[in-house]
N, C-alpha and C. Protein backbone atom coordinates (compact mmCIF):
# COMPACT_ATOMS: atom_id res chain seq x y z
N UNK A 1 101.79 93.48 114.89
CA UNK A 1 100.93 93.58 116.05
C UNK A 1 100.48 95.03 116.27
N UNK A 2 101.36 96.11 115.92
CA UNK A 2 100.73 97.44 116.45
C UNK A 2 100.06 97.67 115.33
N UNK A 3 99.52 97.41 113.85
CA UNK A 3 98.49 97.82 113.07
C UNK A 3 97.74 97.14 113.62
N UNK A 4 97.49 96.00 114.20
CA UNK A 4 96.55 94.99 114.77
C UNK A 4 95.64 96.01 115.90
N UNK A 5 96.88 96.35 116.61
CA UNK A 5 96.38 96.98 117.94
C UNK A 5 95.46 98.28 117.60
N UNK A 6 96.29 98.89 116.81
CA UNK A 6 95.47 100.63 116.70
C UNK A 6 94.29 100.10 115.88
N UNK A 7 94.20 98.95 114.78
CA UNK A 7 93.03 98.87 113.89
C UNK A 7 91.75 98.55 115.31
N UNK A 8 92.00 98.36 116.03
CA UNK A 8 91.29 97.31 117.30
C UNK A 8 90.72 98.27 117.64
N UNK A 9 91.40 99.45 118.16
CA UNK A 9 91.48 100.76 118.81
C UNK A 9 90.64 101.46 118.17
N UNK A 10 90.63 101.35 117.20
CA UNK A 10 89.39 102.30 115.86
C UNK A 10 88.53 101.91 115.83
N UNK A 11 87.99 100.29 116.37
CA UNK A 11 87.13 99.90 116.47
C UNK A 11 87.03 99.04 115.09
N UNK A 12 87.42 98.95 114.27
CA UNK A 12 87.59 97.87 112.71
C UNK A 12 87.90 96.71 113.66
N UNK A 13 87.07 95.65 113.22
CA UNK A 13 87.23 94.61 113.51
C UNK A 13 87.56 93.91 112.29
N UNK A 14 88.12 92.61 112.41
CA UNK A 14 88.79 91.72 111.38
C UNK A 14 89.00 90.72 111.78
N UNK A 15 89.54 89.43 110.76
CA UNK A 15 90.02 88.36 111.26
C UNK A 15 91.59 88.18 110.88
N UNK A 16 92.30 87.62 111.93
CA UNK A 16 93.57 87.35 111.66
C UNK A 16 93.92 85.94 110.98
N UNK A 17 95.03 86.16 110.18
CA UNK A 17 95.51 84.88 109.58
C UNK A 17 94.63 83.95 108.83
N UNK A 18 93.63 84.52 108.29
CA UNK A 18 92.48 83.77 107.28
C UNK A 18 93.28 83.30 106.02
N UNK A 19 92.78 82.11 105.90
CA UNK A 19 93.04 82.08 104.34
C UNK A 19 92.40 82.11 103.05
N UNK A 20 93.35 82.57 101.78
CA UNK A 20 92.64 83.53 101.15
C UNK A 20 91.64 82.49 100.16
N UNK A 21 90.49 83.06 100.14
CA UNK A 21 89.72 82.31 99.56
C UNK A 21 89.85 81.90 97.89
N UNK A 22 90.04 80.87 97.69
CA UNK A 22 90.22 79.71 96.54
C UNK A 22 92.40 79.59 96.44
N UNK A 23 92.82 80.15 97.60
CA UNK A 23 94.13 79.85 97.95
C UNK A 23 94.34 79.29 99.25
N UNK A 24 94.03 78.24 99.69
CA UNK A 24 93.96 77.73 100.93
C UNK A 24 95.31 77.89 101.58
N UNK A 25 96.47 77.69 101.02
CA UNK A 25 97.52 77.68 101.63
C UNK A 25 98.05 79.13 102.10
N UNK A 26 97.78 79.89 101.38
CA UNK A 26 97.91 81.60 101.94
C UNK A 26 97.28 82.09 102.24
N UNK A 27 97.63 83.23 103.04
CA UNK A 27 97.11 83.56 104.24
C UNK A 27 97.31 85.28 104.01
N UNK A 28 96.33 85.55 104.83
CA UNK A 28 96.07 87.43 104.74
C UNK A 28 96.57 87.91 106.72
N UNK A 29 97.56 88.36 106.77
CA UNK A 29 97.39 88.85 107.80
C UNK A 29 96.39 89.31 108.30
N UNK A 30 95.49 90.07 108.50
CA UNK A 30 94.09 90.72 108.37
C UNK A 30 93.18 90.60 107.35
N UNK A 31 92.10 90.44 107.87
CA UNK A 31 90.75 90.70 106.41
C UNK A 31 90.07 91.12 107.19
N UNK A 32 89.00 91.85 106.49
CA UNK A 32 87.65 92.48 106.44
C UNK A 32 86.95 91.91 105.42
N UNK A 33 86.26 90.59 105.98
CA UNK A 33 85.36 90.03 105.30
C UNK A 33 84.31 90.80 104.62
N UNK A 34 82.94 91.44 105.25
CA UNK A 34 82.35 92.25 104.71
C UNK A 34 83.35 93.32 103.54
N UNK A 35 84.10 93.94 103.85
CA UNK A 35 84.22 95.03 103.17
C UNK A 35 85.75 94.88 102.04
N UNK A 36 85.62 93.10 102.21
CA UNK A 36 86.48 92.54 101.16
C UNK A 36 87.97 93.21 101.21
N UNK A 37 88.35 93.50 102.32
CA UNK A 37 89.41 94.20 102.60
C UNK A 37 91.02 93.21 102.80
N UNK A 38 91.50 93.20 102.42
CA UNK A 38 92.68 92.32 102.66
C UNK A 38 94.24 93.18 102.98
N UNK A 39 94.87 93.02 104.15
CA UNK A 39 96.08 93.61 104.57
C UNK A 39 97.02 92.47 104.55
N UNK A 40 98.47 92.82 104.32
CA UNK A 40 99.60 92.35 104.49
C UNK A 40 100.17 92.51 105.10
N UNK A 41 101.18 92.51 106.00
CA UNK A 41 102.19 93.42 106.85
C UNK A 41 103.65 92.37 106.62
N UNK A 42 104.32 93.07 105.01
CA UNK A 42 105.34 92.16 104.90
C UNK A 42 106.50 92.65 106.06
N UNK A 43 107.41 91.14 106.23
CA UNK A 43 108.48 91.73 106.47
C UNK A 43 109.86 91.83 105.65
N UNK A 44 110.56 92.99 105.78
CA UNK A 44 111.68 93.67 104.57
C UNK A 44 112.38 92.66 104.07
N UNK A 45 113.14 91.68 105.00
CA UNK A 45 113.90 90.34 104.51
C UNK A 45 113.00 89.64 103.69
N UNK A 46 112.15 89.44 104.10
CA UNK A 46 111.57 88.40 103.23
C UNK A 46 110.45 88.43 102.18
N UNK A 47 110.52 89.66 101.72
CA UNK A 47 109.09 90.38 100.85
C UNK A 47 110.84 90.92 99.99
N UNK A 48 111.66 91.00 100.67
CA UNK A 48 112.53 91.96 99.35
C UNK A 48 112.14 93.83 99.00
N UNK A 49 112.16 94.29 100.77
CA UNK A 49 111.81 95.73 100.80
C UNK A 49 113.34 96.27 100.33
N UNK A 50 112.74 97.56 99.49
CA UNK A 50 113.70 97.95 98.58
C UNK A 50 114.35 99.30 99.38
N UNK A 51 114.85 99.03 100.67
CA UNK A 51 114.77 100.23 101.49
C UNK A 51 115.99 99.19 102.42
N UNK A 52 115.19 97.87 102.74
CA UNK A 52 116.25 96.97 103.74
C UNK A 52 116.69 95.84 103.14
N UNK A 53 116.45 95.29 101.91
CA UNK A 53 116.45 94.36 101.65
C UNK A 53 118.17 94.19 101.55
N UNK A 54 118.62 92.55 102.46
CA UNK A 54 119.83 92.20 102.28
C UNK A 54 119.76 90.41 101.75
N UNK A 55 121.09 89.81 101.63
CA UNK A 55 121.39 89.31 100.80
C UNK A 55 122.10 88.10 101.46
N UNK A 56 121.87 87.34 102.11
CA UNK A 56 122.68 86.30 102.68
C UNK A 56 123.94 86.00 101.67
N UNK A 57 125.03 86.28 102.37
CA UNK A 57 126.38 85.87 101.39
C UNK A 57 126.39 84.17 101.15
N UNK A 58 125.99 83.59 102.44
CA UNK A 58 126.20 82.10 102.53
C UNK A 58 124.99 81.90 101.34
N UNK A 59 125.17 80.45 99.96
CA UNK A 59 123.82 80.63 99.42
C UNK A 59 123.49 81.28 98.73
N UNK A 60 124.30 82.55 98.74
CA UNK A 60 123.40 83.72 97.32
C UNK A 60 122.60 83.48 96.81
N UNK A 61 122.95 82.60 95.56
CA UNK A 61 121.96 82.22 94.66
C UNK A 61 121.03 81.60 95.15
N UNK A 62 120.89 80.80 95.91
CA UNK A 62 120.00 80.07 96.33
C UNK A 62 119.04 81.38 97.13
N UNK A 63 119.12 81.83 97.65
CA UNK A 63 118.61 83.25 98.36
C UNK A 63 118.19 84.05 97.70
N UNK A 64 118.62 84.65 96.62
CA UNK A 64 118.22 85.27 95.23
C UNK A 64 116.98 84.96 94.65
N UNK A 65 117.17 83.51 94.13
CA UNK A 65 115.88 82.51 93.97
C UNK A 65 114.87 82.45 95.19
N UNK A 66 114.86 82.07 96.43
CA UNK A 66 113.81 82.22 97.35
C UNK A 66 113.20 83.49 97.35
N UNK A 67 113.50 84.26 97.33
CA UNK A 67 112.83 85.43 97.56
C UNK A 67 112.20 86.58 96.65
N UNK A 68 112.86 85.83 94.91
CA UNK A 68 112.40 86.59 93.90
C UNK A 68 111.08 85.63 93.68
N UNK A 69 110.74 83.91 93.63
CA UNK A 69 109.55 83.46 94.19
C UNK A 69 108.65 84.42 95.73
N UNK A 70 109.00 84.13 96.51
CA UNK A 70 108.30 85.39 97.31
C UNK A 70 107.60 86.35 97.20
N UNK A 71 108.44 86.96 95.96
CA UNK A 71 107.70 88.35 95.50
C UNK A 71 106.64 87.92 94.52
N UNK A 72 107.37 87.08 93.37
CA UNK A 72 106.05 86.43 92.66
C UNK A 72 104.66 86.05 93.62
N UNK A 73 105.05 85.17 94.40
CA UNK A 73 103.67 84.57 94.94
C UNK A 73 103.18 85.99 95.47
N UNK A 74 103.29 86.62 96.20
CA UNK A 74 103.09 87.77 96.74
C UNK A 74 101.88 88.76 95.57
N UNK A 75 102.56 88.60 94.51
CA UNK A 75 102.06 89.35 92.98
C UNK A 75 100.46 88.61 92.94
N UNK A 76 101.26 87.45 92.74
CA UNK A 76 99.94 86.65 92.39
C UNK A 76 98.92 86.52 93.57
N UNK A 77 99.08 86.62 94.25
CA UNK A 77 98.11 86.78 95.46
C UNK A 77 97.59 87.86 95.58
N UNK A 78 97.91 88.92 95.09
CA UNK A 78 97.14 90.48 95.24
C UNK A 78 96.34 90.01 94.28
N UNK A 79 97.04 89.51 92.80
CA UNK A 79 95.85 89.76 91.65
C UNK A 79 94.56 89.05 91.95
N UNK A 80 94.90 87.34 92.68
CA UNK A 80 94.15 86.73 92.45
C UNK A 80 92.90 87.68 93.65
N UNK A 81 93.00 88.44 94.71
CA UNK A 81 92.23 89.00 95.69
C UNK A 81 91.51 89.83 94.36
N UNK A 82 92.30 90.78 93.89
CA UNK A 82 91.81 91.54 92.83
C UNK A 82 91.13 91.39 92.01
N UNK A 83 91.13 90.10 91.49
CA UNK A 83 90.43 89.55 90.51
C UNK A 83 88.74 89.18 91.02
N UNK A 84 89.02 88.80 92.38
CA UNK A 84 87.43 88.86 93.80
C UNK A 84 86.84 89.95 93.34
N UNK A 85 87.52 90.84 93.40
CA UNK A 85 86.66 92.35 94.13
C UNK A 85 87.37 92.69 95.24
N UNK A 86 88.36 92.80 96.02
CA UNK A 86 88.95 92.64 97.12
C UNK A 86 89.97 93.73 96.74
N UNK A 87 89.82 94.94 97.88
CA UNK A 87 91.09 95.62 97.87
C UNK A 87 92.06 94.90 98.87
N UNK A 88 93.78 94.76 98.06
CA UNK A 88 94.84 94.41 98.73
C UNK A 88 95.60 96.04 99.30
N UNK A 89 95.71 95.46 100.44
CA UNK A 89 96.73 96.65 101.07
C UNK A 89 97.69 95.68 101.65
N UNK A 90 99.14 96.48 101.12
CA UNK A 90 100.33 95.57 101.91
C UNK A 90 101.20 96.50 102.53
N UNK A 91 101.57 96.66 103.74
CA UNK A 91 103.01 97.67 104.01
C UNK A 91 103.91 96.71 104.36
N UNK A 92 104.93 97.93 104.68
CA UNK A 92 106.17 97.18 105.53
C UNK A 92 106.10 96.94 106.46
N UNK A 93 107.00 95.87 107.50
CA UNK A 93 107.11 96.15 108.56
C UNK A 93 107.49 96.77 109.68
N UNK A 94 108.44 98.33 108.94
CA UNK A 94 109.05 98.86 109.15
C UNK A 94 108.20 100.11 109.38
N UNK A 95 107.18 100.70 108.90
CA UNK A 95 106.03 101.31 108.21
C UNK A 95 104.98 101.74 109.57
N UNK A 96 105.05 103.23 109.74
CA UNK A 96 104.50 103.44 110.90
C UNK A 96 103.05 103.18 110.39
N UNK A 97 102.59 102.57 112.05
CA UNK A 97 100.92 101.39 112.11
C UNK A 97 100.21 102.81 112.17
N UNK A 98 100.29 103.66 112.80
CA UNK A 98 99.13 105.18 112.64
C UNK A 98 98.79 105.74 111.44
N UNK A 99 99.84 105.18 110.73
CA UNK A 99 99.86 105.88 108.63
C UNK A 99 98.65 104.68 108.31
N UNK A 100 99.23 103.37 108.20
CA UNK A 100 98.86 102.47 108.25
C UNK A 100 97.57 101.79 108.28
N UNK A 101 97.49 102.08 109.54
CA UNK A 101 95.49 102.47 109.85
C UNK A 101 94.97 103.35 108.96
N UNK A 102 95.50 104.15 108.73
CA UNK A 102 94.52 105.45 108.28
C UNK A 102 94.40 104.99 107.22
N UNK A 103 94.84 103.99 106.39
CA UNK A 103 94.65 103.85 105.13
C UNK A 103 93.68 102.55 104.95
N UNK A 104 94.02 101.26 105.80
CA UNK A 104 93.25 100.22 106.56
C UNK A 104 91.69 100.75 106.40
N UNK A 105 91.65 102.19 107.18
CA UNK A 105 90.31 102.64 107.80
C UNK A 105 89.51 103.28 106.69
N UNK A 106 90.29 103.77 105.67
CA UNK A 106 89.83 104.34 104.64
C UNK A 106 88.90 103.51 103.61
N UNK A 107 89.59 102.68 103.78
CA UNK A 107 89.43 101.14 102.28
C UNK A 107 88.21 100.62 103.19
N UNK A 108 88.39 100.13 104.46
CA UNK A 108 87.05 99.43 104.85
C UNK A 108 85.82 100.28 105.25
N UNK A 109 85.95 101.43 105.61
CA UNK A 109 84.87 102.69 105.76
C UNK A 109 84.33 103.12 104.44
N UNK A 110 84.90 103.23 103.66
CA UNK A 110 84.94 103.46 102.54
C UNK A 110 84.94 105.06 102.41
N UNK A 111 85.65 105.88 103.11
CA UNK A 111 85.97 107.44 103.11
C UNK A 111 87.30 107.70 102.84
């Protein structure tokens, strides 16, 4: 919500929670239709951030497996944007939204 807020604040407009085109079932936190812009805003548990990422003891393996899929689909979803013409930007959720923007603002301004 606070990259949401400051992108708002800058005046970048976008749509939330679109899905990605010829992937109906996934979804872009943000896009910039015109400027083919696509944001992520993973979160650490469940993207497998290499900073927080933990490990449910209950399950392991089974947990291991969920989330190394995660990262795959994740992969494949940048390329397939990539493969558009579409810059992917993904941070953390941990990941200050003022850095954040500035990079958001860069890709869709194109400066």
């Amino acid at each position: 919500m606070l990259i949401r807020k400051e992108a708002h604040r800058r005046g970048l407009r976008y749509r939330v929670d679109k899905a990605i085109p010829g992937m109906p079932r996934r979804r872009a936190d943000m896009t910039f239709t015109g400027a083919k812009v696509a944001v992520f805003v993973d979160g650490c548990f469940w993207h497998s951030c290499p900073e927080h990422t933990s490990i449910p003891r209950a399950n392991r393996e089974w947990w291991v497996a969920k989330l190394e899929v995660n990262q795959r689909r994740d992969r494949a979803t940048d390329a397939h944007l990539e493969g558009l013409g579409w810059t992917v930007l993904r941070f953390w959720e941990h990941e200050d939204s003022h850095t954040a923007v500035d990079v958001v603002e860069k890709a869709v301004r194109g400066h």
